[in-house]
PDB file of N, CA and C in Angstrom:
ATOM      1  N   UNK A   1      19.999   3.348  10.196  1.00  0.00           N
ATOM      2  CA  UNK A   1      18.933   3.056   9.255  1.00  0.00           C
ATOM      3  C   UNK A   1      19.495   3.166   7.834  1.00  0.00           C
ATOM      4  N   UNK A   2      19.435   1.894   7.050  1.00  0.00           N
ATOM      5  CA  UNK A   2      19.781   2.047   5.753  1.00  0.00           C
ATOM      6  C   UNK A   2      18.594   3.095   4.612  1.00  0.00           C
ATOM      7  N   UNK A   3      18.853   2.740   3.597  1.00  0.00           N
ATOM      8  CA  UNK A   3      18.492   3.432   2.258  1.00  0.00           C
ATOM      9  C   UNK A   3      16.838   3.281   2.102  1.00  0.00           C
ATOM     10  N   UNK A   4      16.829   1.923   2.559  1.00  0.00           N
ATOM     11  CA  UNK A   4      15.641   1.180   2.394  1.00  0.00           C
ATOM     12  C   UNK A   4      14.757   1.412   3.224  1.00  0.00           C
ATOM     13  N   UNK A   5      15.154   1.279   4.314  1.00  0.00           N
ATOM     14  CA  UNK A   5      14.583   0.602   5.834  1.00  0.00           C
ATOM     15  C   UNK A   5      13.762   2.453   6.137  1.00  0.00           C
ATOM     16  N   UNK A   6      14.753   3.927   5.274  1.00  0.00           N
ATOM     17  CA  UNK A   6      14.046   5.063   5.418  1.00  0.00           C
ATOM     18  C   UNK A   6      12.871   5.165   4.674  1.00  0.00           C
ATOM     19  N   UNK A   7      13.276   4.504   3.117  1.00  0.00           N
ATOM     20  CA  UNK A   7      12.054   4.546   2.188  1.00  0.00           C
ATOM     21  C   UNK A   7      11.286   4.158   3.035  1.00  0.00           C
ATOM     22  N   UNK A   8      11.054   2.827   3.217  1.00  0.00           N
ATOM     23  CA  UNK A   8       9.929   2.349   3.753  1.00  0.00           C
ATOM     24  C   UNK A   8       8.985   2.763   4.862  1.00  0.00           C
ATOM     25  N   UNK A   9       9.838   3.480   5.346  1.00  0.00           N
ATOM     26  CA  UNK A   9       9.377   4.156   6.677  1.00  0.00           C
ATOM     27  C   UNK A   9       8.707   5.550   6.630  1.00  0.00           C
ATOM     28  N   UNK A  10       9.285   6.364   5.646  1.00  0.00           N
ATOM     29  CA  UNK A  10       8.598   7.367   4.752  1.00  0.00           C
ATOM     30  C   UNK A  10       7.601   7.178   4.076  1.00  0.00           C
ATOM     31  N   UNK A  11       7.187   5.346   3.129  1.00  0.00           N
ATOM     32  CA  UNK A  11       6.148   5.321   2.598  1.00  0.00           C
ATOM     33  C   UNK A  11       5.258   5.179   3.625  1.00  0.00           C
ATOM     34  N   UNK A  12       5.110   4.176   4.510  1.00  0.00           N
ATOM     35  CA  UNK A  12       4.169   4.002   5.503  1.00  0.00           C
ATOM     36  C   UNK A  12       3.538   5.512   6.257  1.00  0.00           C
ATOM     37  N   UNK A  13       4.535   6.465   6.982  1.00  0.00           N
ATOM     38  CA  UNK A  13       4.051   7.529   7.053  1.00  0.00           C
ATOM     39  C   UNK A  13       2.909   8.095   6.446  1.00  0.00           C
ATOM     40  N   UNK A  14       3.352   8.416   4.580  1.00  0.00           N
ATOM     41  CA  UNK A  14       2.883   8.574   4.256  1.00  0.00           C
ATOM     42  C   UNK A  14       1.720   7.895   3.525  1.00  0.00           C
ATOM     43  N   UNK A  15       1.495   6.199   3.807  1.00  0.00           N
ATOM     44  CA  UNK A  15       0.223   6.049   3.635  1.00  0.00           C
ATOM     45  C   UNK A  15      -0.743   5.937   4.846  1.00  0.00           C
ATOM     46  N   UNK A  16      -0.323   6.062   5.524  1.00  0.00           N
ATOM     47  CA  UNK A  16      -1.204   6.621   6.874  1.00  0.00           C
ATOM     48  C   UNK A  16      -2.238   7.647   6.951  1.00  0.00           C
ATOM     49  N   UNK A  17      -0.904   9.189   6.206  1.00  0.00           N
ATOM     50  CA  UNK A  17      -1.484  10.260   5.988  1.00  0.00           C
ATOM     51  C   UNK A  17      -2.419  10.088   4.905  1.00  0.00           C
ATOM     52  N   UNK A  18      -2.170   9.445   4.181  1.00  0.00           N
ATOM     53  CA  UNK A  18      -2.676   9.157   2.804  1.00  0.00           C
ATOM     54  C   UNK A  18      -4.363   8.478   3.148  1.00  0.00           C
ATOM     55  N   UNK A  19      -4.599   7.566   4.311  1.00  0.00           N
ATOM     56  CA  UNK A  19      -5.403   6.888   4.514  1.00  0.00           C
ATOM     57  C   UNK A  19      -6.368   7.886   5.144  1.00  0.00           C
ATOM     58  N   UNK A  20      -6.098   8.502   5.564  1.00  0.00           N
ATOM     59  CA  UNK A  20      -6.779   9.887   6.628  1.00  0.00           C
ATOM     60  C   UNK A  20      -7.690  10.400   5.568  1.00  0.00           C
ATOM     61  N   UNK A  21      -7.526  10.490   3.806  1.00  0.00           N
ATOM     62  CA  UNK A  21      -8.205  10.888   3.533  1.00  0.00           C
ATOM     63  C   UNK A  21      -9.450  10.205   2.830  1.00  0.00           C
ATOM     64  N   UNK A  22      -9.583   8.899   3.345  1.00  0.00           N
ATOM     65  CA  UNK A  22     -10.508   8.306   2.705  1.00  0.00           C
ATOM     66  C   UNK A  22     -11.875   8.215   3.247  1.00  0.00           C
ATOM     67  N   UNK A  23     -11.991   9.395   4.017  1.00  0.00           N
ATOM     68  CA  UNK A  23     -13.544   9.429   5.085  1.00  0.00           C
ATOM     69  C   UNK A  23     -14.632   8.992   3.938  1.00  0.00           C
ATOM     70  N   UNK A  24     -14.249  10.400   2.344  1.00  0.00           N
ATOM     71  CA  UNK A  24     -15.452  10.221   1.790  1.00  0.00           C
ATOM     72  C   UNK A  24     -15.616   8.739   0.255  1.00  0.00           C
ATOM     73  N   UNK A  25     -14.651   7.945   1.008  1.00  0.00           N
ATOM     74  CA  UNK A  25     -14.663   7.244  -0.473  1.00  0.00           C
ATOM     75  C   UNK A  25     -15.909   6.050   0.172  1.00  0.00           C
ATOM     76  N   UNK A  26     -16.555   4.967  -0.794  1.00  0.00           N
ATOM     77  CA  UNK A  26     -16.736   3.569  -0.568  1.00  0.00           C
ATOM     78  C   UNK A  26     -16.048   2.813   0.325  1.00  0.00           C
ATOM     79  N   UNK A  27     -16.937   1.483   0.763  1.00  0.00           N
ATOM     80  CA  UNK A  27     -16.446   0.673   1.857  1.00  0.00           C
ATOM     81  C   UNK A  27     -15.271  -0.204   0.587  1.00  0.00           C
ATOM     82  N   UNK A  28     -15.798  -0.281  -0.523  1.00  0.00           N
ATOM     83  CA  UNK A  28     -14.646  -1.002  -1.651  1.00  0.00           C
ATOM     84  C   UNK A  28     -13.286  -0.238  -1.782  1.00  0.00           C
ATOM     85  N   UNK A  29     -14.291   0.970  -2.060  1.00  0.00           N
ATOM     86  CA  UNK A  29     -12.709   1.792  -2.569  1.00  0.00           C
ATOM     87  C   UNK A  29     -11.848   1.764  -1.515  1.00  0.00           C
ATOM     88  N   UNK A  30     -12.332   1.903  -0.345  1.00  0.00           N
ATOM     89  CA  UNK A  30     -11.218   1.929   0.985  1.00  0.00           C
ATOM     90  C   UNK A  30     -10.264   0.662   1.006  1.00  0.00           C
ATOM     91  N   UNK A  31     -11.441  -0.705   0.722  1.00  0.00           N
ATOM     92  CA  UNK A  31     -10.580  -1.544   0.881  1.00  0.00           C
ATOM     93  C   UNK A  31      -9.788  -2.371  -0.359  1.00  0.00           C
ATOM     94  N   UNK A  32      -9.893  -1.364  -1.687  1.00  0.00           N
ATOM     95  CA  UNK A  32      -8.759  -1.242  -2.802  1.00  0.00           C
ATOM     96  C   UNK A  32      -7.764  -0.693  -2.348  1.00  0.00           C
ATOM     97  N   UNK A  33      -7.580   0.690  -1.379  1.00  0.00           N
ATOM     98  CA  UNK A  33      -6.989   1.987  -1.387  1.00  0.00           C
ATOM     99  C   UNK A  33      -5.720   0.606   0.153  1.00  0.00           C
ATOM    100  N   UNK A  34      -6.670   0.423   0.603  1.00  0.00           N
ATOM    101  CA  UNK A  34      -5.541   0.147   1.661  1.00  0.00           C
ATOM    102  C   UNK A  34      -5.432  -1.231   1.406  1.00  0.00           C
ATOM    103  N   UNK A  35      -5.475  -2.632   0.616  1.00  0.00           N
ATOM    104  CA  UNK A  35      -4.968  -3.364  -0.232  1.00  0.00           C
ATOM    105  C   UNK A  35      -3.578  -2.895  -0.626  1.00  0.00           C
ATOM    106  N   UNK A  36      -3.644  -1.871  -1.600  1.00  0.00           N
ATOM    107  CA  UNK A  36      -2.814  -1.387  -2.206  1.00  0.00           C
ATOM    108  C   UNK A  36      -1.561  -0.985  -1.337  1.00  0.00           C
ATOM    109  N   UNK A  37      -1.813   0.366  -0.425  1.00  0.00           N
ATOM    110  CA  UNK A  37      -0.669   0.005   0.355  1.00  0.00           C
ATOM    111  C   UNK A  37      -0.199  -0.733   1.471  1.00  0.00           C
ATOM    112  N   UNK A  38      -0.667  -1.468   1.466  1.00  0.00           N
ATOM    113  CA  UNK A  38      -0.723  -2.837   2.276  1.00  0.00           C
ATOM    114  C   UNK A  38       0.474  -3.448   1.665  1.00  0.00           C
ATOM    115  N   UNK A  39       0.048  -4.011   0.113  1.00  0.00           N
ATOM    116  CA  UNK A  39       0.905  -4.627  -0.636  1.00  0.00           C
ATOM    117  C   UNK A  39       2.035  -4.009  -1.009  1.00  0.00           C
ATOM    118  N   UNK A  40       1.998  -2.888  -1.582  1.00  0.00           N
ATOM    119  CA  UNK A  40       3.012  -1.865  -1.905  1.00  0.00           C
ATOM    120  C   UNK A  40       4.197  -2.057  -0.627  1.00  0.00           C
ATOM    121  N   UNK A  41       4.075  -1.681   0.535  1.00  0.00           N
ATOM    122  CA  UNK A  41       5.106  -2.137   1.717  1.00  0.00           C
ATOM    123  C   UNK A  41       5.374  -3.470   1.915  1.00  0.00           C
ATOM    124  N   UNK A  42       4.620  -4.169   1.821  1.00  0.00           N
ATOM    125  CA  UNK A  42       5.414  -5.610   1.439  1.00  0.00           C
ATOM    126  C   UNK A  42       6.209  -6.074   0.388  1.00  0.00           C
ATOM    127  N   UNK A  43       5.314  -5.611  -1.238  1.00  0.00           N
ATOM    128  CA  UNK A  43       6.226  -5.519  -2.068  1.00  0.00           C
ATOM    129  C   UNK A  43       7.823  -5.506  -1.893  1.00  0.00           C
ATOM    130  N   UNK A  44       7.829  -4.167  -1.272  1.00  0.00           N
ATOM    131  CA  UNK A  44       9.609  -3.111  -1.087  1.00  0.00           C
ATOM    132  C   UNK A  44       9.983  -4.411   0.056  1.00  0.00           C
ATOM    133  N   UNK A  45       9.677  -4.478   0.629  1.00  0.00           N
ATOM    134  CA  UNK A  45      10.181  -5.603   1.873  1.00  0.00           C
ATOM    135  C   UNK A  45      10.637  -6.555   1.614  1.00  0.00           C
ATOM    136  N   UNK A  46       9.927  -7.203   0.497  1.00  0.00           N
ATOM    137  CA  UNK A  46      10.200  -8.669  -0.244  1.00  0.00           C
ATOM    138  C   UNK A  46      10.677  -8.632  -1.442  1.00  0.00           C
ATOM    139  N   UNK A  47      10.454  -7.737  -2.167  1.00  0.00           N
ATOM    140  CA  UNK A  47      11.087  -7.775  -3.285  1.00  0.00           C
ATOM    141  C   UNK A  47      12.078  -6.828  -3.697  1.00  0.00           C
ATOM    142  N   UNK A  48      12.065  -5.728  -2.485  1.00  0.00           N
ATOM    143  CA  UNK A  48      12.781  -4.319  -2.902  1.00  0.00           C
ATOM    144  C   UNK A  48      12.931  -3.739  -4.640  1.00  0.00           C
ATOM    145  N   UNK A  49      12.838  -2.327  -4.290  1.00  0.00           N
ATOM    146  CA  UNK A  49      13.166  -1.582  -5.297  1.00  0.00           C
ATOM    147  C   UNK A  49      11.808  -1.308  -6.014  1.00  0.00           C
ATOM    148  N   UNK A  50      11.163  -0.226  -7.154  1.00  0.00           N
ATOM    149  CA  UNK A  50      10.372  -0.253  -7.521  1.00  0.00           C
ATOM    150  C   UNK A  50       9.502  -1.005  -8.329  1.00  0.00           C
ATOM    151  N   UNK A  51      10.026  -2.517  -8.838  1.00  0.00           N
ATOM    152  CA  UNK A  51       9.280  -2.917  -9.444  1.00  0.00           C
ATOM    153  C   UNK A  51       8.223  -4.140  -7.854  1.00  0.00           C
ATOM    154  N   UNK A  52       9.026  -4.625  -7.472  1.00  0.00           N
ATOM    155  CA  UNK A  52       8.660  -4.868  -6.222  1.00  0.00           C
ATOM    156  C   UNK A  52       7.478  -4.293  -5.272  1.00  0.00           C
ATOM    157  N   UNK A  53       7.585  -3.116  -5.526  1.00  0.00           N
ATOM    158  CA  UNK A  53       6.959  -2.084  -4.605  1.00  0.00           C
ATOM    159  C   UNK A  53       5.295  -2.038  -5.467  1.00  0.00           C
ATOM    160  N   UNK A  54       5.365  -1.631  -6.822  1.00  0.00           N
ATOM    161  CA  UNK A  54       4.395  -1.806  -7.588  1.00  0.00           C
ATOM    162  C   UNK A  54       3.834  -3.165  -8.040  1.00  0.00           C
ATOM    163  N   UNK A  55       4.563  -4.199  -7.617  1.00  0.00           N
ATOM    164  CA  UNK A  55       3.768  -5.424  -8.118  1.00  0.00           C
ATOM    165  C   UNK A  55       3.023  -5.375  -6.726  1.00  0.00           C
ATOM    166  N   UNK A  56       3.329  -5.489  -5.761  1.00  0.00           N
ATOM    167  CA  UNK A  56       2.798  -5.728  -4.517  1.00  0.00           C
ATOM    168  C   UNK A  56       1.536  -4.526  -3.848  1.00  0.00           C
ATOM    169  N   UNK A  57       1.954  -3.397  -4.993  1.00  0.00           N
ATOM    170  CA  UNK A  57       0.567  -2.634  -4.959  1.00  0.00           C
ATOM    171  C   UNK A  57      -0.598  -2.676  -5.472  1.00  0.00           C
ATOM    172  N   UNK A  58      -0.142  -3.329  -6.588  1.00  0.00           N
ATOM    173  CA  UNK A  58      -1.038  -3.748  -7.823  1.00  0.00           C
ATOM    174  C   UNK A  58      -2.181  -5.513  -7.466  1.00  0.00           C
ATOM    175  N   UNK A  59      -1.130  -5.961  -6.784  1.00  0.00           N
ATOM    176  CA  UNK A  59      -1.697  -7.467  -5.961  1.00  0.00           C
ATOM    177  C   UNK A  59      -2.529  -7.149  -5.033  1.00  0.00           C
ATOM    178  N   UNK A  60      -1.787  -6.450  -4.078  1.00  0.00           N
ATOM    179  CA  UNK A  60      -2.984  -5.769  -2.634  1.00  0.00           C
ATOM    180  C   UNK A  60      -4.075  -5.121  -3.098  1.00  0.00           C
ATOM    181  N   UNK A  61      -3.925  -4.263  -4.083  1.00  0.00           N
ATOM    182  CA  UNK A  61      -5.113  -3.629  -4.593  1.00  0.00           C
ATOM    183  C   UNK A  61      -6.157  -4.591  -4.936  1.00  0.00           C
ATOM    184  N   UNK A  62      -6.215  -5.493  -5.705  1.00  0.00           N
ATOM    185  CA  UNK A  62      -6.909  -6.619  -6.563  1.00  0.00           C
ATOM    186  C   UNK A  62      -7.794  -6.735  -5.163  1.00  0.00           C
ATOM    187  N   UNK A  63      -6.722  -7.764  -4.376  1.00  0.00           N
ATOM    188  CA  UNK A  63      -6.904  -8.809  -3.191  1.00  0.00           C
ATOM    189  C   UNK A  63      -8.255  -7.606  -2.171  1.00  0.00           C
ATOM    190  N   UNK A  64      -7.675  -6.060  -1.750  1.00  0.00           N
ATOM    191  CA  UNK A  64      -8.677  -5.591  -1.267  1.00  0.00           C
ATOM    192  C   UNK A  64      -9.907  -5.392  -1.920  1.00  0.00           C
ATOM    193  N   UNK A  65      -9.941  -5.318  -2.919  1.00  0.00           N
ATOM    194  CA  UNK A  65     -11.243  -4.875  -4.267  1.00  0.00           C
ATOM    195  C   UNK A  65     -12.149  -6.220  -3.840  1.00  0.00           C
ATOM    196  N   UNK A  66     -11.360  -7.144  -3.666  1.00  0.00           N
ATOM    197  CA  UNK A  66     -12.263  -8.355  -3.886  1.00  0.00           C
ATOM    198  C   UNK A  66     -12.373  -8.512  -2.956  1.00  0.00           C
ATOM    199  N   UNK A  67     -11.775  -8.498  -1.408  1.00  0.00           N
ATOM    200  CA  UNK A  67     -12.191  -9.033  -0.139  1.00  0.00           C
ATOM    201  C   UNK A  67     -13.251  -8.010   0.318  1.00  0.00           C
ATOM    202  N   UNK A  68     -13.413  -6.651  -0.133  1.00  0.00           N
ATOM    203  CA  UNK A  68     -14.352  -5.874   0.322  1.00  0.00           C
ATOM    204  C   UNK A  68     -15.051  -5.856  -0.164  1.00  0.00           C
ATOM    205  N   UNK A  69     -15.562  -6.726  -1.382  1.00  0.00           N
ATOM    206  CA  UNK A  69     -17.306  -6.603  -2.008  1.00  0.00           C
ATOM    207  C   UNK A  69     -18.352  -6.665  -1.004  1.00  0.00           C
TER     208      UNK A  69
END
């Protein structure tokens, strides 16, 4: 396993764990919250490195905000 292939595998983990805590949010906010890292792991996938990682969090986020109205 390269450099990457751990990041990525560490972020997902941890947005998993991360997702566990959204019992008490909105049906929106959930589907901003997991938009976001949705995109964020694709980001790193496709674009690698952090700017990559944050454009693709910042996109997923939008894209869930708006598909969950």
């Amino acid at each position: 396993m390269n450099f990457t292939q751990r990041i990525s595998a560490a972020a997902l983990v941890l947005a998993a764990l991360g997702l566990g805590g959204c019992a008490g949010m909105t049906h929106q906010e959930q589907g901003t919250a997991t938009g976001a890292v949705i995109g964020g792991v694709a980001g790193n996938i496709i674009g690698g490195g952090l700017l990559g990682t944050a454009t693709g969090a910042a996109v997923g986020g939008v894209i869930g905000h708006e598909v969950s109205k």
